[in-house]
N, C-alpha and C. Protein backbone atom coordinates (compact mmCIF):
# COMPACT_ATOMS: atom_id res chain seq x y z
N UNK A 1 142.44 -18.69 124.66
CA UNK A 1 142.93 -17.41 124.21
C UNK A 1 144.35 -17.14 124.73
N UNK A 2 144.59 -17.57 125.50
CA UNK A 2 146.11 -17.96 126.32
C UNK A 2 146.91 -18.46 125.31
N UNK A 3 146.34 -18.91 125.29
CA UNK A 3 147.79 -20.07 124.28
C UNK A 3 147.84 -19.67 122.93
N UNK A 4 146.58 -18.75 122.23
CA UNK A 4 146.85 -18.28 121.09
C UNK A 4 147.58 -16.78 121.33
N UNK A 5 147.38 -16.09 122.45
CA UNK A 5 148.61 -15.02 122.58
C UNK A 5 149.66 -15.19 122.85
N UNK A 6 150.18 -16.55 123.41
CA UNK A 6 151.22 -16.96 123.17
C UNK A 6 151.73 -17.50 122.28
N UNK A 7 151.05 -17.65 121.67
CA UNK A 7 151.66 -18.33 120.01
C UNK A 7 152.07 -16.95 119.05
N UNK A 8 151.26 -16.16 119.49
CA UNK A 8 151.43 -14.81 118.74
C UNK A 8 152.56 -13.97 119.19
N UNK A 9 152.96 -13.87 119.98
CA UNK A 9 153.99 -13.67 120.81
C UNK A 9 155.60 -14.33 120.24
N UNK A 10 155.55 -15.59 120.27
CA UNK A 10 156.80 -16.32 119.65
C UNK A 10 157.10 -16.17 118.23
N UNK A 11 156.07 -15.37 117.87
CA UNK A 11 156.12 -16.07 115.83
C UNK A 11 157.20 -14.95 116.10
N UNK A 12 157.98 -15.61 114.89
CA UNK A 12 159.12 -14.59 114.47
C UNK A 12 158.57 -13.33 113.43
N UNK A 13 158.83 -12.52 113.61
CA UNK A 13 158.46 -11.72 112.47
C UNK A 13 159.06 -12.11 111.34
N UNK A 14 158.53 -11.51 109.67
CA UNK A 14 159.51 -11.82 108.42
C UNK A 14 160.56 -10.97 108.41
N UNK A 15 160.72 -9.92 108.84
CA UNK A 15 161.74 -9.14 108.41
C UNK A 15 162.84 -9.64 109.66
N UNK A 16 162.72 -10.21 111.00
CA UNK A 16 163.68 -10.30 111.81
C UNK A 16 164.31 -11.73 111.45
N UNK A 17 163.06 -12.42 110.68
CA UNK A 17 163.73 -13.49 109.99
C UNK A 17 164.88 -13.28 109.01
N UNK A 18 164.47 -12.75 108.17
CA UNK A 18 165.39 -12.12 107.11
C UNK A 18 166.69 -11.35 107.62
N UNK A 19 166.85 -11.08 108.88
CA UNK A 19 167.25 -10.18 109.74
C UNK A 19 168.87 -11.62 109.78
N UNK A 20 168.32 -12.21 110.56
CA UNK A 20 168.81 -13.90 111.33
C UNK A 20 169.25 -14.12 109.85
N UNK A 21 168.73 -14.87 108.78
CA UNK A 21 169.85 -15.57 107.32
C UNK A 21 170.73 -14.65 107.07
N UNK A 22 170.63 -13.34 107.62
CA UNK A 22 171.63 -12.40 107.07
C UNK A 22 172.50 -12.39 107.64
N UNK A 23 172.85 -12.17 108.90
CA UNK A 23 173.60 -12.76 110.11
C UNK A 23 174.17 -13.93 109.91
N UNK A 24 173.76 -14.95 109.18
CA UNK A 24 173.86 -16.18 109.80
C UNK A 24 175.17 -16.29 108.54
N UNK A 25 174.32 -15.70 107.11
CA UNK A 25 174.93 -16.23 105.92
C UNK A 25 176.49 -15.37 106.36
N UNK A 26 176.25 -14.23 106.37
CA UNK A 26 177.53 -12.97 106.68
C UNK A 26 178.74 -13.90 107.90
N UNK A 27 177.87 -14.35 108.46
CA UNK A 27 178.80 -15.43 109.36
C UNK A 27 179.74 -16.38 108.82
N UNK A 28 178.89 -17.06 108.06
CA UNK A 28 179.71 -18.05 107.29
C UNK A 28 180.47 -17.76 106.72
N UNK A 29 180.91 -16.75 105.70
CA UNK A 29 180.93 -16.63 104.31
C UNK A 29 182.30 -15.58 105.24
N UNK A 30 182.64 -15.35 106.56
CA UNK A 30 183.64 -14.90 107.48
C UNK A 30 184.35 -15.59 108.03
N UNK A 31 183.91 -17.38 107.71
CA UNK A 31 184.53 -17.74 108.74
C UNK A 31 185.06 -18.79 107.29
N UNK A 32 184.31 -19.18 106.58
CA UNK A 32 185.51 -19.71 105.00
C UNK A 32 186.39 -19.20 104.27
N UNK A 33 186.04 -17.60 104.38
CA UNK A 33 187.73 -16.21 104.07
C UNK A 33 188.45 -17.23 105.07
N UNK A 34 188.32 -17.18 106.61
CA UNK A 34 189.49 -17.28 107.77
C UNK A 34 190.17 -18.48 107.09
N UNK A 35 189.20 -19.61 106.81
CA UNK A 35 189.58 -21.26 106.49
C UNK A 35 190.21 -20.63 105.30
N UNK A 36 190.07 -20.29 104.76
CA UNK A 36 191.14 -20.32 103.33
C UNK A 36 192.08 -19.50 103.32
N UNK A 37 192.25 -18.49 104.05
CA UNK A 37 193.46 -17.66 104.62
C UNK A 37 194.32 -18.57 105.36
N UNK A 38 194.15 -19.42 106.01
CA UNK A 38 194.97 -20.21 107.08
C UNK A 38 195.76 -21.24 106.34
N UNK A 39 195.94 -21.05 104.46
CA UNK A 39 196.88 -22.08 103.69
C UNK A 39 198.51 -21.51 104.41
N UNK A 40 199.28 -22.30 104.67
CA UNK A 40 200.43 -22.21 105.48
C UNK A 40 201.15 -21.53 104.19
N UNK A 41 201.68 -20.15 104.59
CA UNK A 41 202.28 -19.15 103.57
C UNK A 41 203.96 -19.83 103.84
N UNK A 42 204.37 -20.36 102.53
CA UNK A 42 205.69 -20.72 102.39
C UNK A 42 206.51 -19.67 103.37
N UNK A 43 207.41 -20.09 103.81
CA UNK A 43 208.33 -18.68 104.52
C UNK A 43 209.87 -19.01 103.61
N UNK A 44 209.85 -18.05 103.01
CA UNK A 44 211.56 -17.81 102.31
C UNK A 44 212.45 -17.54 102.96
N UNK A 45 212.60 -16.59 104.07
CA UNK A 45 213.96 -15.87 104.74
C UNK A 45 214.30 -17.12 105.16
N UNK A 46 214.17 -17.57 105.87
CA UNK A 46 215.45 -18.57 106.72
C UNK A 46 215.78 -19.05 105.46
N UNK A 47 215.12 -20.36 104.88
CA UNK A 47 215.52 -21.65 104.08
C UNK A 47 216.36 -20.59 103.12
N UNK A 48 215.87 -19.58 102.70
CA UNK A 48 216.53 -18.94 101.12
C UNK A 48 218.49 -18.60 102.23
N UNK A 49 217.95 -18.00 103.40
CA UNK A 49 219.54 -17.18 104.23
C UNK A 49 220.15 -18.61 103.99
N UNK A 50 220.06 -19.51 104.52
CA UNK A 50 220.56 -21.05 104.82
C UNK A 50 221.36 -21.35 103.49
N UNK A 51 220.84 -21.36 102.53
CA UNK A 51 221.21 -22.20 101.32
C UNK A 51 221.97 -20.66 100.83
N UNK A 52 222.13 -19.74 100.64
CA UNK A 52 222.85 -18.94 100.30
C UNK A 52 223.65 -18.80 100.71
N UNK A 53 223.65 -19.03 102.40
CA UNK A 53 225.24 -19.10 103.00
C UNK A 53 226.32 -20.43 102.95
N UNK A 54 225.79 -21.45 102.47
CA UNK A 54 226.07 -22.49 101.64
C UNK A 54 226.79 -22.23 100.29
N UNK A 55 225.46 -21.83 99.67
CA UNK A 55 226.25 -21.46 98.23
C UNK A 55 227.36 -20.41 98.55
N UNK A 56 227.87 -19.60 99.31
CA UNK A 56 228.11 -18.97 99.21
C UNK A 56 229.90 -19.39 99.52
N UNK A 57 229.73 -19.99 100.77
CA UNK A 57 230.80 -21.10 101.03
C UNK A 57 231.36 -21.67 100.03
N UNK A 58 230.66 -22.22 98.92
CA UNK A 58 230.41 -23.30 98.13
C UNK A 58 231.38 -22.57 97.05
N UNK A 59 230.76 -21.05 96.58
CA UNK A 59 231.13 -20.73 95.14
C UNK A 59 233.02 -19.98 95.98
N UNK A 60 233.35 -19.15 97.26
CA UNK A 60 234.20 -19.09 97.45
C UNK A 60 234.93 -20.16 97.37
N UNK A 61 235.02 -21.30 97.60
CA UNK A 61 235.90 -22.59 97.86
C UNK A 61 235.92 -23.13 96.15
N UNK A 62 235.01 -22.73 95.58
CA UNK A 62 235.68 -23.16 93.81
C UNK A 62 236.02 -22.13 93.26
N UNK A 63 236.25 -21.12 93.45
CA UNK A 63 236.90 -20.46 92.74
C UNK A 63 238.48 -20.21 92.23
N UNK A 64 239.00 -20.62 91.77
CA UNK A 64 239.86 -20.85 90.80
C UNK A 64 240.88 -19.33 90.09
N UNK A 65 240.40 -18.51 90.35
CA UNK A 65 240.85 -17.37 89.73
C UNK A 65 242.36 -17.06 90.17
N UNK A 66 242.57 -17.30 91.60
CA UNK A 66 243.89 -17.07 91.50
C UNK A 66 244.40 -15.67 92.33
N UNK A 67 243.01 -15.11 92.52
CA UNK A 67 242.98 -13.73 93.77
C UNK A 67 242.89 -14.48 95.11
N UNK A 68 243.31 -13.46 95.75
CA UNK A 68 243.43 -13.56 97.06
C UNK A 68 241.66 -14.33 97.80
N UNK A 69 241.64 -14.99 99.02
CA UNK A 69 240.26 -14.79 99.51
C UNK A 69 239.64 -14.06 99.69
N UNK A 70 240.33 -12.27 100.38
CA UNK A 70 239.24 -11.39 100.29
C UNK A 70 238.97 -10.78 99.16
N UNK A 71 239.62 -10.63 98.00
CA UNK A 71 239.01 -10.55 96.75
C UNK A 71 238.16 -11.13 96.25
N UNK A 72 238.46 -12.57 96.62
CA UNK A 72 237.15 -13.56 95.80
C UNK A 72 235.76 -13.13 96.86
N UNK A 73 235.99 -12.88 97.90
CA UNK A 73 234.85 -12.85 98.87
C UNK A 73 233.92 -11.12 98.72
N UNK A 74 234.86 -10.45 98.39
CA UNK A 74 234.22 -8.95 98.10
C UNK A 74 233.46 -9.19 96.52
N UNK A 75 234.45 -9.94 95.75
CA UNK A 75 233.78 -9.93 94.50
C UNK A 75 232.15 -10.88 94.55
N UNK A 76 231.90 -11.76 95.41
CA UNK A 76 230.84 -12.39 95.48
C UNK A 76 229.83 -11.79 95.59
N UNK A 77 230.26 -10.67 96.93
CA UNK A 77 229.35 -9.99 97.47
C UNK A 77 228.82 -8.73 96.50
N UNK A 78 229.94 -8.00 95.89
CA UNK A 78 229.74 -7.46 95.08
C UNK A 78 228.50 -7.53 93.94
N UNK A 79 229.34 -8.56 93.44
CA UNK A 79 228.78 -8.97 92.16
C UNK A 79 227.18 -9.98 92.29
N UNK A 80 226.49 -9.90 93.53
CA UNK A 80 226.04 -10.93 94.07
C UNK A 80 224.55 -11.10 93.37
N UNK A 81 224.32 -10.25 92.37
CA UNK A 81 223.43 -10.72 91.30
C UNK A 81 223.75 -11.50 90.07
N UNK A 82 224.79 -11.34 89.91
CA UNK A 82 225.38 -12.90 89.11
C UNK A 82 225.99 -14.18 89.43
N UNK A 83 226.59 -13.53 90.58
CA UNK A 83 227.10 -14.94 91.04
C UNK A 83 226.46 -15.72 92.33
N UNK A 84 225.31 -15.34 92.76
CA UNK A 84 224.72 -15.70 94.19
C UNK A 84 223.70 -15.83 93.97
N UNK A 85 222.93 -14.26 93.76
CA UNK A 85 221.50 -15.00 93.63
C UNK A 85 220.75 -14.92 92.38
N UNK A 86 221.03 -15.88 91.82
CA UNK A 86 220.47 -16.22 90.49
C UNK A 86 219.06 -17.58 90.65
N UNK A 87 218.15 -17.54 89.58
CA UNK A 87 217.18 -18.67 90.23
C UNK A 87 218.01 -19.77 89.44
N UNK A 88 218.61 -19.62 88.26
CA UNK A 88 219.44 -20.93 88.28
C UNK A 88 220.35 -21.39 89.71
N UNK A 89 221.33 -20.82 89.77
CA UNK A 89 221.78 -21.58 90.92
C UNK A 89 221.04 -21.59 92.38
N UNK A 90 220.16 -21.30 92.32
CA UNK A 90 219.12 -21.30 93.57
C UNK A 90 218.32 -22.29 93.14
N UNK A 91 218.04 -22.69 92.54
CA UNK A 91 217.30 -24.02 91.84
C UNK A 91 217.59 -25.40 92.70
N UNK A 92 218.62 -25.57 92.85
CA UNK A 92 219.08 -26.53 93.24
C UNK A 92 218.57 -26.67 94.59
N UNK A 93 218.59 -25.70 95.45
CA UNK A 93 218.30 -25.52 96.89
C UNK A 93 216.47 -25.49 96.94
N UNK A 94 216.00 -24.92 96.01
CA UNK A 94 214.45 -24.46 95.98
C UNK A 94 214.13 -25.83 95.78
N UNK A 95 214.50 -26.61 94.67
CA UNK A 95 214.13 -28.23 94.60
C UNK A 95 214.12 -29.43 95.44
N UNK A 96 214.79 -28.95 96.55
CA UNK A 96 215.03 -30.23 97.43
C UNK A 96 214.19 -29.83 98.90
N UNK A 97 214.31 -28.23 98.95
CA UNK A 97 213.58 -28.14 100.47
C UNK A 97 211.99 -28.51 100.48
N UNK A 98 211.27 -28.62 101.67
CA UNK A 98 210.25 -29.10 101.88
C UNK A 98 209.35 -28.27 102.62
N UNK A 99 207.97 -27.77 102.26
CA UNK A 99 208.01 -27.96 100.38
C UNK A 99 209.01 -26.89 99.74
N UNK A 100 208.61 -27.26 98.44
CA UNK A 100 209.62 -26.77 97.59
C UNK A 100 209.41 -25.72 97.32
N UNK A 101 210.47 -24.52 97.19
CA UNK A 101 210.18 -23.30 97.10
C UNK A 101 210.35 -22.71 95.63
N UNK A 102 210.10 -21.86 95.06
CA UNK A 102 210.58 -21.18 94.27
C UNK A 102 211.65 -20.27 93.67
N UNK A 103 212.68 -20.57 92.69
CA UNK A 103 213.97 -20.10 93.11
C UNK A 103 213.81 -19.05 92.76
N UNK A 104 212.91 -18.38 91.78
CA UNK A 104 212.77 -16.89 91.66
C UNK A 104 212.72 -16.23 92.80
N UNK A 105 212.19 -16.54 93.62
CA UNK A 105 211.32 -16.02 95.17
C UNK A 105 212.63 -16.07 95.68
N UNK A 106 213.65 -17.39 95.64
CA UNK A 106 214.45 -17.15 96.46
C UNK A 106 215.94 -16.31 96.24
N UNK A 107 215.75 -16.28 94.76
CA UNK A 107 216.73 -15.23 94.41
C UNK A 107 216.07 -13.84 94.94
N UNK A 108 215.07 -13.56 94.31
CA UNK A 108 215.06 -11.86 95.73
C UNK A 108 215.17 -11.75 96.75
N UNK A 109 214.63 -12.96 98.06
CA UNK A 109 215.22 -12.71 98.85
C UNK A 109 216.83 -12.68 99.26
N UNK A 110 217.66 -13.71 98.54
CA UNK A 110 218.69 -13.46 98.10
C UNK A 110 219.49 -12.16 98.53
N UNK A 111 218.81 -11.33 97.75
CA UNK A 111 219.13 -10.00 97.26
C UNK A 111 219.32 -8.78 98.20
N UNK A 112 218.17 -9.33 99.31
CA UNK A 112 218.41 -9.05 100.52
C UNK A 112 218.99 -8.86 101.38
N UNK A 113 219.07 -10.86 101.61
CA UNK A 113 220.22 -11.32 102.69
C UNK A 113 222.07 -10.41 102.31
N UNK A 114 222.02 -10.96 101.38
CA UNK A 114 223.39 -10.30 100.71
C UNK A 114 223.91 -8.73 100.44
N UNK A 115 224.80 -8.77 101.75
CA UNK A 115 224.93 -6.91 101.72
C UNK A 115 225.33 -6.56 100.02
N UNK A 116 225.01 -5.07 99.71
CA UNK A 116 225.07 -4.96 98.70
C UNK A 116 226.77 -4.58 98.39
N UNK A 117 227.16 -4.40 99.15
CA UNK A 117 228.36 -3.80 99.10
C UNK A 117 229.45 -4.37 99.88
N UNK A 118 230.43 -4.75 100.07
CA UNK A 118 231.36 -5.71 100.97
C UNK A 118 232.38 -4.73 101.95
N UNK A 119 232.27 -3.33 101.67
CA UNK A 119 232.44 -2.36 102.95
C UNK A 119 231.68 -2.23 103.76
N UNK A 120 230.49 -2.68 103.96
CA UNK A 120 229.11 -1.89 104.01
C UNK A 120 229.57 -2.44 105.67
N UNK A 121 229.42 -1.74 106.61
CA UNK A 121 229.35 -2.05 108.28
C UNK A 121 228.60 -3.81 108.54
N UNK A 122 227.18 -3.65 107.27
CA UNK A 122 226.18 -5.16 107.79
C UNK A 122 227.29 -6.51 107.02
N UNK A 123 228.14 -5.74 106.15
CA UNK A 123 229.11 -7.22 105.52
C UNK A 123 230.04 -7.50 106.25
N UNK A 124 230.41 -6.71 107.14
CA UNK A 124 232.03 -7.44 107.83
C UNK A 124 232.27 -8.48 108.99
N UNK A 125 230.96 -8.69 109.18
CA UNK A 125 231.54 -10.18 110.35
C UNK A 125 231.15 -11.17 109.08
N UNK A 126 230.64 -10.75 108.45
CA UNK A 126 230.28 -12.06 107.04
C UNK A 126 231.89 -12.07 106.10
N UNK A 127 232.04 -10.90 105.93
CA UNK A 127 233.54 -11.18 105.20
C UNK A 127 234.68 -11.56 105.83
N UNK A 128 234.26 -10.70 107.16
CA UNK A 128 235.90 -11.34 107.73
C UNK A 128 235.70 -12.76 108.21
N UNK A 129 234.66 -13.70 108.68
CA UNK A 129 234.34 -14.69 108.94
C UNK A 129 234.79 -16.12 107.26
N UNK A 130 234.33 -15.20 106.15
CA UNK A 130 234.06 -15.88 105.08
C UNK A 130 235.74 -15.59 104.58
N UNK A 131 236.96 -14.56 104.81
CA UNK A 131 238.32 -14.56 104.32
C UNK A 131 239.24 -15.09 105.63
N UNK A 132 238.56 -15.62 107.04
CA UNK A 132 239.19 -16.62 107.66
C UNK A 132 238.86 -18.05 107.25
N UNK A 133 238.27 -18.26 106.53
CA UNK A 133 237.65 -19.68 105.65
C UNK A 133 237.12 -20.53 107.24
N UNK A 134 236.10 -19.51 107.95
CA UNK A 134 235.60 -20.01 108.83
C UNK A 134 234.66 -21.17 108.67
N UNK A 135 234.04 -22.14 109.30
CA UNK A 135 232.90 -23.27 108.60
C UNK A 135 231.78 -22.76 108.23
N UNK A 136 230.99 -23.68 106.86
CA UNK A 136 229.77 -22.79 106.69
C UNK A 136 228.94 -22.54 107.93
N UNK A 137 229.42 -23.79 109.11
CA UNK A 137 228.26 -23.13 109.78
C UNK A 137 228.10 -21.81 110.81
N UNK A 138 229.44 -21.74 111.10
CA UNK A 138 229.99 -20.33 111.38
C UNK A 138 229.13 -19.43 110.36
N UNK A 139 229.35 -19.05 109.16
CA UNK A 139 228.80 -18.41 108.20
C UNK A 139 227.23 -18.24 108.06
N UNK A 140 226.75 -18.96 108.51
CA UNK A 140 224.80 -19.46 108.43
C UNK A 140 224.80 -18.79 109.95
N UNK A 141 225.19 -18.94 111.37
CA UNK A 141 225.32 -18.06 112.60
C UNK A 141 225.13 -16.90 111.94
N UNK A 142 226.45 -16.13 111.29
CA UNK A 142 226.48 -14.78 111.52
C UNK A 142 225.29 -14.12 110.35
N UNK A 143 225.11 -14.55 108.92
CA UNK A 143 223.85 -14.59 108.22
C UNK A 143 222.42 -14.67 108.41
N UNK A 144 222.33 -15.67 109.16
CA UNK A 144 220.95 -16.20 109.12
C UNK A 144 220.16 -16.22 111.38
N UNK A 145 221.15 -16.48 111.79
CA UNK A 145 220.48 -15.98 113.29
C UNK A 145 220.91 -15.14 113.91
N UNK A 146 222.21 -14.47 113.92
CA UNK A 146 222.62 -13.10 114.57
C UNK A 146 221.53 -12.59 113.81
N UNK A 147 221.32 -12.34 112.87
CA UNK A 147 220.09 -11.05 111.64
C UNK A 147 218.86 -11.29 112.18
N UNK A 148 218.82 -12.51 112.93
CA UNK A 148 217.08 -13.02 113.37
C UNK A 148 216.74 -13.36 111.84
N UNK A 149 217.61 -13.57 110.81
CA UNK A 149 216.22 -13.83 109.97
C UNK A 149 216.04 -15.89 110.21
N UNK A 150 216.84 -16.32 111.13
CA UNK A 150 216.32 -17.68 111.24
C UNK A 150 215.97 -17.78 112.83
N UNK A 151 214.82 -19.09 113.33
CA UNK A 151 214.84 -18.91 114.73
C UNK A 151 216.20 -19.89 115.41
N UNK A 152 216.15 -20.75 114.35
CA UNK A 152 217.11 -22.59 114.28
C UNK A 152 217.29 -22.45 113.12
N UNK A 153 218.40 -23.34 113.03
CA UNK A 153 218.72 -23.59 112.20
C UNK A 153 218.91 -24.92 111.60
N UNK A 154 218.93 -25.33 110.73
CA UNK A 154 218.62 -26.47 109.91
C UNK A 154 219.91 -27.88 110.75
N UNK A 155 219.13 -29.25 110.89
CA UNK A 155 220.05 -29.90 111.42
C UNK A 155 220.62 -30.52 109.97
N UNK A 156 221.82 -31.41 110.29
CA UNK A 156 222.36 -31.95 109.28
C UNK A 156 221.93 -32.69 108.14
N UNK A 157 220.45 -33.32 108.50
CA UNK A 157 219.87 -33.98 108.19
C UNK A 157 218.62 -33.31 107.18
N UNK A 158 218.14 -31.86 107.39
CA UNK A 158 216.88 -31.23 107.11
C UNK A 158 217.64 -30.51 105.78
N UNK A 159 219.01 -30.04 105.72
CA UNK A 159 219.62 -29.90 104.91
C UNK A 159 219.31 -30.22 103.30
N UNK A 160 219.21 -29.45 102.41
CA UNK A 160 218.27 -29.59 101.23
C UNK A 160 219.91 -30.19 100.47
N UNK A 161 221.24 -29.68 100.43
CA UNK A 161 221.97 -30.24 99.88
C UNK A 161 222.52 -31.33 99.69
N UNK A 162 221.80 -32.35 101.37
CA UNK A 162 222.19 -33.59 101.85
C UNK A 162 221.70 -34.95 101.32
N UNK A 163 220.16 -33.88 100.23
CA UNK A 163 218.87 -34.95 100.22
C UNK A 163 219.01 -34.64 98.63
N UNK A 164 218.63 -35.74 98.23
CA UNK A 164 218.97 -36.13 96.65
C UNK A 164 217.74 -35.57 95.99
N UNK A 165 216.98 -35.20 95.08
CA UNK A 165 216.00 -34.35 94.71
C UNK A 165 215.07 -35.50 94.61
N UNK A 166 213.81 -35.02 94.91
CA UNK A 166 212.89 -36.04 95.24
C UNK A 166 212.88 -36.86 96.02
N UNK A 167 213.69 -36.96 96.97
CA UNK A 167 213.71 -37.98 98.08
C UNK A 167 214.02 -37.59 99.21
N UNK A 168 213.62 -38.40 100.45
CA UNK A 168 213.60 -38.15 101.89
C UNK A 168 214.77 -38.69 102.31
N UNK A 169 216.36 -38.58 103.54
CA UNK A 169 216.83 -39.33 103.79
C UNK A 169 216.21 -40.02 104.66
């Protein structure tokens, strides 16, 4: 009689059973959200600041018009939904980084990085830096890590303009 009140004793009840798969399932089904939340979320600010202060270098130094540098450099900034951040010319940069980003994505952030206005207090170490035809990498400093929006910055090598599309150097 011992050992059958102890047997009676251990049985699980049904409902505390039912109790436990519920627990158990609610567990799981918390911890495969976490696993599928943890896909590494592309990050735009740096790579998009980087390659914009590039292009940006890039489209001042061809320009051709025949104005002064700080004209061409206010008009960039200005105008910097046509001539900066567009996903065509962001294309080029979205295609080569790793992985590859989206140039739509990186034209808004774009849109961002780029004061809207070339008086504006946040444009003038960028303009006066960009009408001393300082180096881009001067330019990517005052853009992309004075702002914090980068922690490092890209070595010569990680460089999306350096690397031929589809390939690793």
């Amino acid at each position: 009689t011992i050992a059958i009140n102890e047997m009676e004793r251990t049985k699980v009840h049904p409902t505390s059973m039912r109790r436990l798969l519920f627990v158990f399932f609610m567990l799981a089904a918390c911890l495969l959200s976490v696993v599928e939340a943890k896909k590494p979320k592309k990050d735009y600010l740096c790579p998009t600041c980087q390659s914009v202060a590039h292009l940006l270098v890039k489209q001042r130094k061809s320009d051709l018009s025949g104005n002064t540098t700080s004209e061409i450099v206010k008009d960039l900034i200005s105008s910097k939904d046509a001539k900066l951040c567009t996903a065509e010319l962001l294309k080029f940069y979205a295609d080569r980084i790793d992985p590859p980003l989206e140039a739509a994505k990186m034209a808004k952030k774009c849109k961002e990085i780029v004061p809207d206005n070339p008086n504006y207090k946040s444009a003038s170490d960028v303009l006066a830096a960009m009408v001393a035809k300082k180096p881009r990498s001067e330019i990517t400093k005052i853009l992309c890590l004075e702002s914090a929006r980068c922690d490092k910055l890209w070595t010569k090598e990680e460089e999306p303009w350096q690397k031929k599309k589809g390939t690793e150097l």
